[in-house]
Protein backbone atom coordinates (compact mmCIF):
# COMPACT_ATOMS: atom_id res chain seq x y z
CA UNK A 1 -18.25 8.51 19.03
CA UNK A 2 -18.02 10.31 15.59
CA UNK A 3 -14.88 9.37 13.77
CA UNK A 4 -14.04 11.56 10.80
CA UNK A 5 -11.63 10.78 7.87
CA UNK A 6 -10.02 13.61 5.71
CA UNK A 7 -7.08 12.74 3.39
CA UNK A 8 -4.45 16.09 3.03
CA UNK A 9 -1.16 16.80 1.27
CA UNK A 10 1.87 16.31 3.99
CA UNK A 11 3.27 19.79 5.52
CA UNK A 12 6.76 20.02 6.82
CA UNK A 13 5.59 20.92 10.40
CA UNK A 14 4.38 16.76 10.18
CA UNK A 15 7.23 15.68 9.20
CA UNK A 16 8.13 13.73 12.75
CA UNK A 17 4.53 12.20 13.07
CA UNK A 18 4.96 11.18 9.53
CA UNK A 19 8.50 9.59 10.21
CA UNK A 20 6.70 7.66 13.11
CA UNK A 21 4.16 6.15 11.34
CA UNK A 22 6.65 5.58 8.23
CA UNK A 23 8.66 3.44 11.03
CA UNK A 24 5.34 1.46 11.84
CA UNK A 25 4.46 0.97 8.10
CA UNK A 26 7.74 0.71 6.32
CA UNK A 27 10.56 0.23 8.84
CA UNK A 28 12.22 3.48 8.33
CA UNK A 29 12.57 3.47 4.49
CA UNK A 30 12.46 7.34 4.22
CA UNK A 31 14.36 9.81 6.11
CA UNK A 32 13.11 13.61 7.38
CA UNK A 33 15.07 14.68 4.54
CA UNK A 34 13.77 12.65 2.03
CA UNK A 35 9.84 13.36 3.31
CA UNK A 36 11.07 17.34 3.00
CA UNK A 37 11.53 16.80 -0.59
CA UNK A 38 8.58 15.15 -1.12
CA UNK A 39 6.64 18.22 0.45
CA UNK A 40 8.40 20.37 -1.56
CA UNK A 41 8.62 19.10 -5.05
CA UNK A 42 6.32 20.00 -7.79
CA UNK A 43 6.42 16.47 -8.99
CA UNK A 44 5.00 14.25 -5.91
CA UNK A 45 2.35 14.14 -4.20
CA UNK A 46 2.34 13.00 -0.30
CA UNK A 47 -1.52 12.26 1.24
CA UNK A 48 -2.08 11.48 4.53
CA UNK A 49 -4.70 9.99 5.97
CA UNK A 50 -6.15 11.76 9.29
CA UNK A 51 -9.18 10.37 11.65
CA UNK A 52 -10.24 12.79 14.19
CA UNK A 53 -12.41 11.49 16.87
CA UNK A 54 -15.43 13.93 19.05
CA UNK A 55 -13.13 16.27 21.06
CA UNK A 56 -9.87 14.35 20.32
CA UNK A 57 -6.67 15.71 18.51
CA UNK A 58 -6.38 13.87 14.50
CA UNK A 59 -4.25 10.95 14.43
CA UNK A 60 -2.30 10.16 11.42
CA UNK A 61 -2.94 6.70 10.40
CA UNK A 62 -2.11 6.49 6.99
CA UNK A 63 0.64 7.92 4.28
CA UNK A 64 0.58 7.73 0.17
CA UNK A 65 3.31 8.92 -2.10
CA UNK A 66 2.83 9.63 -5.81
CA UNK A 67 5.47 10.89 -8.13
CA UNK A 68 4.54 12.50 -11.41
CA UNK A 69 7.12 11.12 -14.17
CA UNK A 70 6.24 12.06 -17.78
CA UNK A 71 2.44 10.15 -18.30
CA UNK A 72 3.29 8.02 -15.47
CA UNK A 73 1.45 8.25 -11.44
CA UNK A 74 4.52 6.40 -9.58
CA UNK A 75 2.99 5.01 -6.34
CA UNK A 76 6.12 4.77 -4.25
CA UNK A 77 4.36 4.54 -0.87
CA UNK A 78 1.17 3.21 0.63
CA UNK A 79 1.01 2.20 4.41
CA UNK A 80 -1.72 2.54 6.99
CA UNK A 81 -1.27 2.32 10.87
CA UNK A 82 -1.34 -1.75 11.81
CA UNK A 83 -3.51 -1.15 14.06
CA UNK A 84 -5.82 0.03 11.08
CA UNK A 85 -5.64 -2.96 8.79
CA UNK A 86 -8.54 -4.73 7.01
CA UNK A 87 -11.01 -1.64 7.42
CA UNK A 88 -10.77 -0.16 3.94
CA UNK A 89 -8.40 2.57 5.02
CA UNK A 90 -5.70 1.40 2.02
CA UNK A 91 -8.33 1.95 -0.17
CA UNK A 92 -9.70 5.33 0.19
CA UNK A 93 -5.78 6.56 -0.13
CA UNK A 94 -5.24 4.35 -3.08
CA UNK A 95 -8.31 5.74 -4.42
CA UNK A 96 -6.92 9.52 -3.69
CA UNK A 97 -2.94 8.51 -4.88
CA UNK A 98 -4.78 7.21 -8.03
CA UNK A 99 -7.36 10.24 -8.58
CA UNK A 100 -4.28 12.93 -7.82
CA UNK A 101 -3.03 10.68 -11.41
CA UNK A 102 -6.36 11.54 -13.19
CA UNK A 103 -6.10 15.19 -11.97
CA UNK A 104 -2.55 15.70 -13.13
CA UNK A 105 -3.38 14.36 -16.63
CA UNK A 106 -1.44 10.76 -16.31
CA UNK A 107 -2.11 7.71 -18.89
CA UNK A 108 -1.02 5.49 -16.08
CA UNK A 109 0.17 4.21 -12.93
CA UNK A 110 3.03 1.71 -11.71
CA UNK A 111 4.26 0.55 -8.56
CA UNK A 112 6.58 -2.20 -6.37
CA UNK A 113 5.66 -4.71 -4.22
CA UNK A 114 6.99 -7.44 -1.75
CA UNK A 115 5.83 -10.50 -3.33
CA UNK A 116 5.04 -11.93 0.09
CA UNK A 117 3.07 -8.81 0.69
CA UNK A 118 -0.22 -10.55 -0.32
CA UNK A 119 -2.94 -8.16 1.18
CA UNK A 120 -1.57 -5.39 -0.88
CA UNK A 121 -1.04 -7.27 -3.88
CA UNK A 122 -4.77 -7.78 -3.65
CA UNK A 123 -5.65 -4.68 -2.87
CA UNK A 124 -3.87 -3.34 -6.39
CA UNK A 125 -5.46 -5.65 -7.94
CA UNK A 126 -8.67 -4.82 -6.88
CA UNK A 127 -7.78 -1.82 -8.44
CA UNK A 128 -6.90 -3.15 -11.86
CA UNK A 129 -2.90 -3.34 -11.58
CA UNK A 130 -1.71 -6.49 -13.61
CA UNK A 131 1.92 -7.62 -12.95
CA UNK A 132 4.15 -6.69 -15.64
CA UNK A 133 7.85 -7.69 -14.31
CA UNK A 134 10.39 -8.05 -11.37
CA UNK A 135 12.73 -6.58 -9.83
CA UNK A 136 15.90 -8.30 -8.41
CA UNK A 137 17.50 -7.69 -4.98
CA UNK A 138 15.22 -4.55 -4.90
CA UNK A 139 14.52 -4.50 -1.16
CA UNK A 140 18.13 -3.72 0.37
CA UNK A 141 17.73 -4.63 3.98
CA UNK A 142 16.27 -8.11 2.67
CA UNK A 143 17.79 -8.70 -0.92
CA UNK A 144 13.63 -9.32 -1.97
CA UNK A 145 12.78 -9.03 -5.46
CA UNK A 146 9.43 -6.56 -5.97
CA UNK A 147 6.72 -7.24 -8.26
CA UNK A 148 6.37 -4.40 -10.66
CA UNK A 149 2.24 -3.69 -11.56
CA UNK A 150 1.14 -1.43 -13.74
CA UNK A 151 -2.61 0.17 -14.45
CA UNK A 152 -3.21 1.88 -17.63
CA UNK A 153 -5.65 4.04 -18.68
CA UNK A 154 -6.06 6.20 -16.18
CA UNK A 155 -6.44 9.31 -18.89
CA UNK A 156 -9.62 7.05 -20.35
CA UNK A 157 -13.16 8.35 -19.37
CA UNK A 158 -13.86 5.09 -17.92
CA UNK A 159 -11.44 5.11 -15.41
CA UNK A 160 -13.07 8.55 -14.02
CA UNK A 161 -16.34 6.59 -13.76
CA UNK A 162 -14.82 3.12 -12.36
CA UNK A 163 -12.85 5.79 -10.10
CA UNK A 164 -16.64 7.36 -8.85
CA UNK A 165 -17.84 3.99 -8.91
CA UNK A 166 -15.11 2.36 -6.25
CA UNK A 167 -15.37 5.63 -4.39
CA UNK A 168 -18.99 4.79 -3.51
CA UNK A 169 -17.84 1.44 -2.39
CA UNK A 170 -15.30 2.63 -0.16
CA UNK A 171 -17.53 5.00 1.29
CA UNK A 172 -19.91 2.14 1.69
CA UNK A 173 -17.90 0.15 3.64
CA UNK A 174 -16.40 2.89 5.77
CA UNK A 175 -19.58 4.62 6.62
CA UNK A 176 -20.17 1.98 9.15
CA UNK A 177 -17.40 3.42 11.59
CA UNK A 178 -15.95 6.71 9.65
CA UNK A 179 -17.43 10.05 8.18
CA UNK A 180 -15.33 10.85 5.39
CA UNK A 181 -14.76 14.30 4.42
């Protein structure tokens, strides 16, 4: 069975699916409101990432959020389906949240993260993202402190080729149970 991947900006019409899967990746941190601005401002950017399967209707199994602030890509979101995990999946929409940044003319790109969130913090760093502080408390329903990372250079020629280059590597790994369109 042919299972196809295609990353798209969010549309309101989505917004329950996406409040669903925010609920299985995040525990509710956004509401319907909050994902309607998101569609609608000028200023973020909200992937998703679809599979469709031979004759089956897509299925949403990931979400990215990137806010454009001055020179800065602000990743505030990143969650795939749990059922998902360990396939790559993080890393094509990473890749996407981080080449939106290129496109919109960014110097570079921050985020937060659980420090007891250990598969993403490898993931970023995969990436590139160094740690570059904390934040206290940061995580109201837990009172966890979040690492900040940051990547720079993302305005640097380089960073469009290393970009190509981990794009092949995705694709790489993926091709083995995915198209990707």
């Amino acid at each position: 069975m042919i299972k196809r991947l295609e990353i798209k900006p969010a549309i309101a019409n989505q917004v329950k699916d996406i409040i669903v899967l925010d609920q299985l990746c995040f525990d509710g941190i956004w509401s319907k409101h909050g994902y309607l601005r998101e569609i609608n401002s000028p200023n973020s950017s909200l992937l998703l990432l679809w599979v469709t399967e031979t004759d089956l209707s897509p299925k949403m199994l990931g979400i990215g959020c990137l806010w454009s602030i001055l020179e800065e890509a602000h990743i505030t979101l990143l969650g795939i389906h749990p059922e998902y995990h360990r396939q790559g999946l993080g890393m094509l929409l990473l890749h996407s949240l981080l080449q939106e940044g290129v496109t919109r003319g960014l110097k570079r790109a921050t985020l937060e993260v659980r420090p007891t969130n250990q598969p993403a913090i490898n993931l970023y760093e995969k990436f590139g993202f160094k740690v570059a502080g904390r934040r206290r408390n940061y995580y109201p329903k837990t009172g966890e402190d979040a690492l900040i990372l940051w990547l720079n250079g993302l305005n640097k020629g380089d960073f469009q080729q290393q970009l190509d280059s981990w794009r092949l590597q995705i694709k790489k790994r993926l091709l083995r149970h995915y198209t990707i369109a």
